[in-house]
PDB file of N, CA and C in Angstrom:
ATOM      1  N   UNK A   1     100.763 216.545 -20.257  1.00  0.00           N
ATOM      2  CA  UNK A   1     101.108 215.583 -19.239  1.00  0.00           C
ATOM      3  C   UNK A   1     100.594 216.033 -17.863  1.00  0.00           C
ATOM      4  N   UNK A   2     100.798 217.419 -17.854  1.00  0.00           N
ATOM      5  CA  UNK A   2     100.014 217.988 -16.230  1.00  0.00           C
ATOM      6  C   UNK A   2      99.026 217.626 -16.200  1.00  0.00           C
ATOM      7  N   UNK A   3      97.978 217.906 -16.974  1.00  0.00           N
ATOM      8  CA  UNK A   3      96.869 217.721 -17.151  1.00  0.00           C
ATOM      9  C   UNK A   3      96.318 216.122 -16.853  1.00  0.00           C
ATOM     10  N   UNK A   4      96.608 215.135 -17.538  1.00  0.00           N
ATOM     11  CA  UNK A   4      96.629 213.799 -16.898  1.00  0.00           C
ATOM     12  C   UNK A   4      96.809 213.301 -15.783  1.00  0.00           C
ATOM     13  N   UNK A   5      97.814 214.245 -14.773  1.00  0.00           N
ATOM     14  CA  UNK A   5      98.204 214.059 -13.475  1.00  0.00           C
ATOM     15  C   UNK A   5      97.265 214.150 -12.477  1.00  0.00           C
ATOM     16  N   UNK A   6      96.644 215.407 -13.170  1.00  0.00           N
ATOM     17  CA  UNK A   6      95.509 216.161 -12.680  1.00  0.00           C
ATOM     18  C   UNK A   6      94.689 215.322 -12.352  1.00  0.00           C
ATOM     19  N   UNK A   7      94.066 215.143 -13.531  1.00  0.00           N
ATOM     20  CA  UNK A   7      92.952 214.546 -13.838  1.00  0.00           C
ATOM     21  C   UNK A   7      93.077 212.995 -12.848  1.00  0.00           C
ATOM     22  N   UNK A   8      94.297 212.565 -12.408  1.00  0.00           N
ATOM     23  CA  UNK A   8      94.484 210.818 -12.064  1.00  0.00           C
ATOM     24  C   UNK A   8      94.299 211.632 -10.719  1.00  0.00           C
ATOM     25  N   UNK A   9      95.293 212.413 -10.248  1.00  0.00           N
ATOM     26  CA  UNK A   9      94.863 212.595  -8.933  1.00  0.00           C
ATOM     27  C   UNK A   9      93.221 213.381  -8.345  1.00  0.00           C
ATOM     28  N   UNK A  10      92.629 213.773  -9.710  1.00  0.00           N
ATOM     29  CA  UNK A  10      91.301 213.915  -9.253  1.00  0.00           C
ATOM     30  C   UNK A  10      90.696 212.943  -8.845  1.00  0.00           C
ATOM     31  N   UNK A  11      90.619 211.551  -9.912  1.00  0.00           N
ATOM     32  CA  UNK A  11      89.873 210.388 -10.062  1.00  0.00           C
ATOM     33  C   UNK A  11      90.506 209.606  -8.910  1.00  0.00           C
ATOM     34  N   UNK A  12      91.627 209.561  -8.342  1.00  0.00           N
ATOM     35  CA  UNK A  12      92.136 208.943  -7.223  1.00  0.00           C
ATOM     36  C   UNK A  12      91.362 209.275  -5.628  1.00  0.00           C
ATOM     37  N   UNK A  13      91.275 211.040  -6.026  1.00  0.00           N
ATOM     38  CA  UNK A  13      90.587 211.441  -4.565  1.00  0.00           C
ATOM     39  C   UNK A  13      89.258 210.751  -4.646  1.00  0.00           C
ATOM     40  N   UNK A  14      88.217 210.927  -5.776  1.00  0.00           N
ATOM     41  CA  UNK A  14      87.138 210.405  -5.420  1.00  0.00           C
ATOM     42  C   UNK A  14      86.683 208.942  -5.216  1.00  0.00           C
ATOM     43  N   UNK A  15      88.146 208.451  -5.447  1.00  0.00           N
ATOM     44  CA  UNK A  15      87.805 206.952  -5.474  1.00  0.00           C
ATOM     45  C   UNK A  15      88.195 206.595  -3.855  1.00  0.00           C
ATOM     46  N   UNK A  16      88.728 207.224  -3.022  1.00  0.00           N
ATOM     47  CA  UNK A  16      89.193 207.142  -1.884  1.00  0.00           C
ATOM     48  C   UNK A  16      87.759 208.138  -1.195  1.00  0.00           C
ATOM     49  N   UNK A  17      87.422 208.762  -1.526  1.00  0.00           N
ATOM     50  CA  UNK A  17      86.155 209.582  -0.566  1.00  0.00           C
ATOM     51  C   UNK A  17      85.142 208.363  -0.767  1.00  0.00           C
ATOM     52  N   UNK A  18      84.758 207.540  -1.824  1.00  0.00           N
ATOM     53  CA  UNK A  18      83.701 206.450  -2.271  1.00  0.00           C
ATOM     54  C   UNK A  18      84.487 205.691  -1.133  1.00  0.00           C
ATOM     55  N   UNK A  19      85.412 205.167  -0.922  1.00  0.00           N
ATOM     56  CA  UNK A  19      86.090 203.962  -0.297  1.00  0.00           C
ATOM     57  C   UNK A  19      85.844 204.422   1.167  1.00  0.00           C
ATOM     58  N   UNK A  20      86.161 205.772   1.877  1.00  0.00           N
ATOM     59  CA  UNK A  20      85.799 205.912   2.662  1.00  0.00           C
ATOM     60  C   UNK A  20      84.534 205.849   3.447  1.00  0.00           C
ATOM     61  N   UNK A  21      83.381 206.227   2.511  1.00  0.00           N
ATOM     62  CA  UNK A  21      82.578 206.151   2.896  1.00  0.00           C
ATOM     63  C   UNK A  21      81.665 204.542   3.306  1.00  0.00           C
ATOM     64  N   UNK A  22      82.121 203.762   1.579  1.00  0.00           N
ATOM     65  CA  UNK A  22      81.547 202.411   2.323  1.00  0.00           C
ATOM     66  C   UNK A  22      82.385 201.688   3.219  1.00  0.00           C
ATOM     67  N   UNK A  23      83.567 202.094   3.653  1.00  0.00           N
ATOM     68  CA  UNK A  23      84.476 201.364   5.158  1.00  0.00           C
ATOM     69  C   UNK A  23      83.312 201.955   6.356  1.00  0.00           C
ATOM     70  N   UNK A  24      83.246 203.137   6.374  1.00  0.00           N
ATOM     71  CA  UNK A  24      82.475 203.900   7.369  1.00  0.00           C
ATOM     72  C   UNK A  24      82.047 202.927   8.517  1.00  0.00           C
ATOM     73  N   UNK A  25      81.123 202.041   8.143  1.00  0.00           N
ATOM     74  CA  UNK A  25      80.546 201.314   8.572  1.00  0.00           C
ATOM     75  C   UNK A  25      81.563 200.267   9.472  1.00  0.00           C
ATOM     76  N   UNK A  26      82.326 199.923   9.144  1.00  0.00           N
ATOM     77  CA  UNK A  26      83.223 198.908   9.061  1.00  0.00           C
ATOM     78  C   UNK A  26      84.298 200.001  10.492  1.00  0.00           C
ATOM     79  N   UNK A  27      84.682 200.940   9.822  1.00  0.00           N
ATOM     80  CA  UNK A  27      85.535 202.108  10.894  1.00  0.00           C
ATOM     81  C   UNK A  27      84.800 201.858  11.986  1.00  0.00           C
ATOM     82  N   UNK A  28      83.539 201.967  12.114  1.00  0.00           N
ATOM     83  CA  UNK A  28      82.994 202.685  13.242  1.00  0.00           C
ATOM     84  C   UNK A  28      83.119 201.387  14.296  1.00  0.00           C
ATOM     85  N   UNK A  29      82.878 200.169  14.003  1.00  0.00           N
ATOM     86  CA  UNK A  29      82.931 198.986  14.432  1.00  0.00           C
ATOM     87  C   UNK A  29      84.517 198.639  15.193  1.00  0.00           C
ATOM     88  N   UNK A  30      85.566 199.013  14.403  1.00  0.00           N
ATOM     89  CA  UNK A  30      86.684 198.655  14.442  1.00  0.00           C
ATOM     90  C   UNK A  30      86.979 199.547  15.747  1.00  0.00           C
ATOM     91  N   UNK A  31      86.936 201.121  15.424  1.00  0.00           N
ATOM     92  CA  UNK A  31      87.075 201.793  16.818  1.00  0.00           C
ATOM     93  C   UNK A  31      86.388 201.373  17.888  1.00  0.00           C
ATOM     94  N   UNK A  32      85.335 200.494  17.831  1.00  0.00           N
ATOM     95  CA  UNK A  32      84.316 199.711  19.008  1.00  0.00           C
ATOM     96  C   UNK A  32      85.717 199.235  20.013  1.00  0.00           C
ATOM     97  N   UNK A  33      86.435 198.488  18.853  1.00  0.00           N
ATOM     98  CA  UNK A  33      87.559 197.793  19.675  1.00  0.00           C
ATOM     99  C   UNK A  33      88.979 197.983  20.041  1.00  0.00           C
ATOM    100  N   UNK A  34      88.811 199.517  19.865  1.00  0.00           N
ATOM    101  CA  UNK A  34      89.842 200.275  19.521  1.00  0.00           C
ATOM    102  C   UNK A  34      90.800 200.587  18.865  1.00  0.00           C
ATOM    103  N   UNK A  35      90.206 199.984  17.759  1.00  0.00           N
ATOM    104  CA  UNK A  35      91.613 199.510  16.491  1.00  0.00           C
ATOM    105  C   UNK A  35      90.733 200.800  15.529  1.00  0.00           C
ATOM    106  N   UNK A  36      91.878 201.611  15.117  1.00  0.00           N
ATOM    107  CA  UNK A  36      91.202 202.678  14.414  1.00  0.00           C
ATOM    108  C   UNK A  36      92.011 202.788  12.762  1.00  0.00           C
ATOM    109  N   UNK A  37      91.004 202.774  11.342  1.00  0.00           N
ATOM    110  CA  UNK A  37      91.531 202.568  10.237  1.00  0.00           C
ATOM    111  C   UNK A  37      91.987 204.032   9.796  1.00  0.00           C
ATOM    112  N   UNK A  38      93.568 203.922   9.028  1.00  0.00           N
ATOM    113  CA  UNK A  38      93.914 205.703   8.768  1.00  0.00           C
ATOM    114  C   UNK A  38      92.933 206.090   7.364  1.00  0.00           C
ATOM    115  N   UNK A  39      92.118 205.804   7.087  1.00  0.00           N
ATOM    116  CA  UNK A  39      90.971 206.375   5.898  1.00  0.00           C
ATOM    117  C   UNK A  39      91.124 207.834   5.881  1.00  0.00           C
ATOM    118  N   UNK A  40      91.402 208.160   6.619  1.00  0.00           N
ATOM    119  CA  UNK A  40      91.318 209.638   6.865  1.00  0.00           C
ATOM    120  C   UNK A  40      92.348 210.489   6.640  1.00  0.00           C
ATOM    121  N   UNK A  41      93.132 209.836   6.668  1.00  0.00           N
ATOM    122  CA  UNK A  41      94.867 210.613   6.886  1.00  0.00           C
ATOM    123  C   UNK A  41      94.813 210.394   5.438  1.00  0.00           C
ATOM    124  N   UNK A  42      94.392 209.179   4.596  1.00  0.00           N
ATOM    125  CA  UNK A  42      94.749 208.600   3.286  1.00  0.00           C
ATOM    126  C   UNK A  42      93.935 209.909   1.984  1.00  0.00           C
ATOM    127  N   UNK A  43      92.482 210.037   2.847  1.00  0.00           N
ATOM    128  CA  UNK A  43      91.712 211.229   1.892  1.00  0.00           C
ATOM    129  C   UNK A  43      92.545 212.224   1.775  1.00  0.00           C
ATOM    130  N   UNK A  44      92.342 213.156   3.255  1.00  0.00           N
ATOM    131  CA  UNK A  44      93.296 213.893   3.323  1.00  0.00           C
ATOM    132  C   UNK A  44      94.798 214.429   2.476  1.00  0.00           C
ATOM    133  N   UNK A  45      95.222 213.233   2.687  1.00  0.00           N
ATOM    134  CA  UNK A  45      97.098 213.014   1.707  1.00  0.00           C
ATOM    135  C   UNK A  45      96.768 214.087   0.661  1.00  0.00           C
ATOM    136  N   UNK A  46      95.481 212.174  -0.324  1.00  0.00           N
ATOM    137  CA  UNK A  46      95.163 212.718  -1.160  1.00  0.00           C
ATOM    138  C   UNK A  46      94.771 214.244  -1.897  1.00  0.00           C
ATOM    139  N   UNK A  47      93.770 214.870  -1.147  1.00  0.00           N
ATOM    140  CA  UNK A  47      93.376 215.891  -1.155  1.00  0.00           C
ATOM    141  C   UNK A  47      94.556 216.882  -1.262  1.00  0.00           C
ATOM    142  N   UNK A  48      95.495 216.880  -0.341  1.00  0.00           N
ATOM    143  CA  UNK A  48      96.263 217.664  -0.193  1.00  0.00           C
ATOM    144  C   UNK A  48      97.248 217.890  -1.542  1.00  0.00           C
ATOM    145  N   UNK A  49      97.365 216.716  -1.867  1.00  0.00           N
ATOM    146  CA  UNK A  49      98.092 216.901  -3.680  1.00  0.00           C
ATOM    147  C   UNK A  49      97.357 217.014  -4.713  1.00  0.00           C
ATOM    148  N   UNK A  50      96.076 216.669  -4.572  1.00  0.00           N
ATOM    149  CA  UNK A  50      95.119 217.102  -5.699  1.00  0.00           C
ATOM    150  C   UNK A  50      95.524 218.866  -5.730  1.00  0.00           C
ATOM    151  N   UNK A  51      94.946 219.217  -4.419  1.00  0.00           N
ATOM    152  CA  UNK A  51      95.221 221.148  -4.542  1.00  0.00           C
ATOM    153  C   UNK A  51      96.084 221.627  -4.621  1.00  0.00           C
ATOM    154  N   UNK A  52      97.539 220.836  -4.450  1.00  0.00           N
ATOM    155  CA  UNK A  52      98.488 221.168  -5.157  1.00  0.00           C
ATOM    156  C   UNK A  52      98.807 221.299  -6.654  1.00  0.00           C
ATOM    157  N   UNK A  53      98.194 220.522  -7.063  1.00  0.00           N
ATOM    158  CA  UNK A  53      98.188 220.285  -8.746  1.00  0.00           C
ATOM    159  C   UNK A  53      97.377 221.865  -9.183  1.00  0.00           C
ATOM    160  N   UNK A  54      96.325 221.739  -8.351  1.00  0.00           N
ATOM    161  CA  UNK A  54      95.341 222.802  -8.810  1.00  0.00           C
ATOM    162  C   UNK A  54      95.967 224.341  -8.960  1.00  0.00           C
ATOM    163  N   UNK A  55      96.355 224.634  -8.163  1.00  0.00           N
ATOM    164  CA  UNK A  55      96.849 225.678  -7.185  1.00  0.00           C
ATOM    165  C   UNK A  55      98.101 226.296  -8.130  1.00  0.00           C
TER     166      UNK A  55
END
């Protein structure tokens, strides 16, 4: 069962680093108008419980 967890929160981070990257475009625009998207805080999270699992 760990192992599955793992594995979802692996496939979760990279699906959020892919997502980040094609917003990118879209972010950079938005901060034009000062409206800024949390993409970042969201990888991050992520990340942060993936290496927990790992760890």
């Amino acid at each position: 069962m760990e192992r599955i967890h793992r594995i979802s929160l692996f496939a979760l981070y990279q699906i959020t680093l892919l997502c980040g990257i094609v917003l990118l475009p879209l972010a950079l625009v938005t901060k034009r108008f000062g409206f800024r998207l949390p993409i970042d805080r969201v990888v991050i999270e992520i990340k942060e419980r993936y290496e927990e699992t790992t760890a």
